[in-house]
Protein backbone atom coordinates (compact mmCIF):
# COMPACT_ATOMS: atom_id res chain seq x y z
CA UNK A 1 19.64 11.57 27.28
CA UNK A 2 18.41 12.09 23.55
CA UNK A 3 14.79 13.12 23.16
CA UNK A 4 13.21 11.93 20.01
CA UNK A 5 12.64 14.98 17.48
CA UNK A 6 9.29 15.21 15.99
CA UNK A 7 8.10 16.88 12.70
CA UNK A 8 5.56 19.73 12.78
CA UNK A 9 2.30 18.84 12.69
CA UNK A 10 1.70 19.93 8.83
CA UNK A 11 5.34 18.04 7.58
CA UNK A 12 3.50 14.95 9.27
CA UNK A 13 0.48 15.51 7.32
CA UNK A 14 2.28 16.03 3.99
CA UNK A 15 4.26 13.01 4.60
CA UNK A 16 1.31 10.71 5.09
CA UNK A 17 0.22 12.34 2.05
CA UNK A 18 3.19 11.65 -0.08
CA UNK A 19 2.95 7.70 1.56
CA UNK A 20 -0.72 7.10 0.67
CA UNK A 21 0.75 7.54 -3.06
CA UNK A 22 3.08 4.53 -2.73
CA UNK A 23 2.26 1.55 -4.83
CA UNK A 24 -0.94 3.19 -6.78
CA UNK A 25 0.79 2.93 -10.16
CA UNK A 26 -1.34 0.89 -12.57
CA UNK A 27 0.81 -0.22 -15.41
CA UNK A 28 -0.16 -2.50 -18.41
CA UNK A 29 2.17 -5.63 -16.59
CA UNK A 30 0.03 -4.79 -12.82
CA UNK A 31 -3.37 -4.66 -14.79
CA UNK A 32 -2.78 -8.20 -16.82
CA UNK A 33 -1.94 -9.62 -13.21
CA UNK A 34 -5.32 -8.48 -11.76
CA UNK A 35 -7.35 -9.49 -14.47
CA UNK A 36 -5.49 -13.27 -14.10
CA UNK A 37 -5.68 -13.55 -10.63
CA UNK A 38 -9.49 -12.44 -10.80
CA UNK A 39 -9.96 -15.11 -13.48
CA UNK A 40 -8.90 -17.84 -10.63
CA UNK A 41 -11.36 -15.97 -8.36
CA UNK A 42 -9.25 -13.94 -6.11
CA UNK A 43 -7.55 -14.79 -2.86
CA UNK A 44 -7.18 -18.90 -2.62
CA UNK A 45 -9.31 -20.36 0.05
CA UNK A 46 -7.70 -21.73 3.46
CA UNK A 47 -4.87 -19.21 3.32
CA UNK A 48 -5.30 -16.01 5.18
CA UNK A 49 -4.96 -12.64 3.97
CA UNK A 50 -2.34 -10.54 5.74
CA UNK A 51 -3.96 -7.74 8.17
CA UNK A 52 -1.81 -4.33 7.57
């Protein structure tokens, strides 16, 4: 039987750290988008947003 091997508590934390970082990059191309899609007025009507 294999038991499932679990990080320290503070190698969990720095992890979850390290993930919140993921996808916060802001370049010229991602701005341009934002300011386009808030142009149409956001998310379209009828179609639901996706719940993380």
């Amino acid at each position: 039987m294999k038991t499932k091997l679990s990080p320290p508590p503070a190698v969990r934390k720095w992890y979850s750290q390290i993930g919140k970082l993921g996808g916060k990059s802001k370049s010229p191309a991602k701005l341009a988008a934002i300011a386009k899609n808030a142009k149409k007025g956001g998310w379209p009507k009828g179609r639901p947003r996706k719940v993380p």
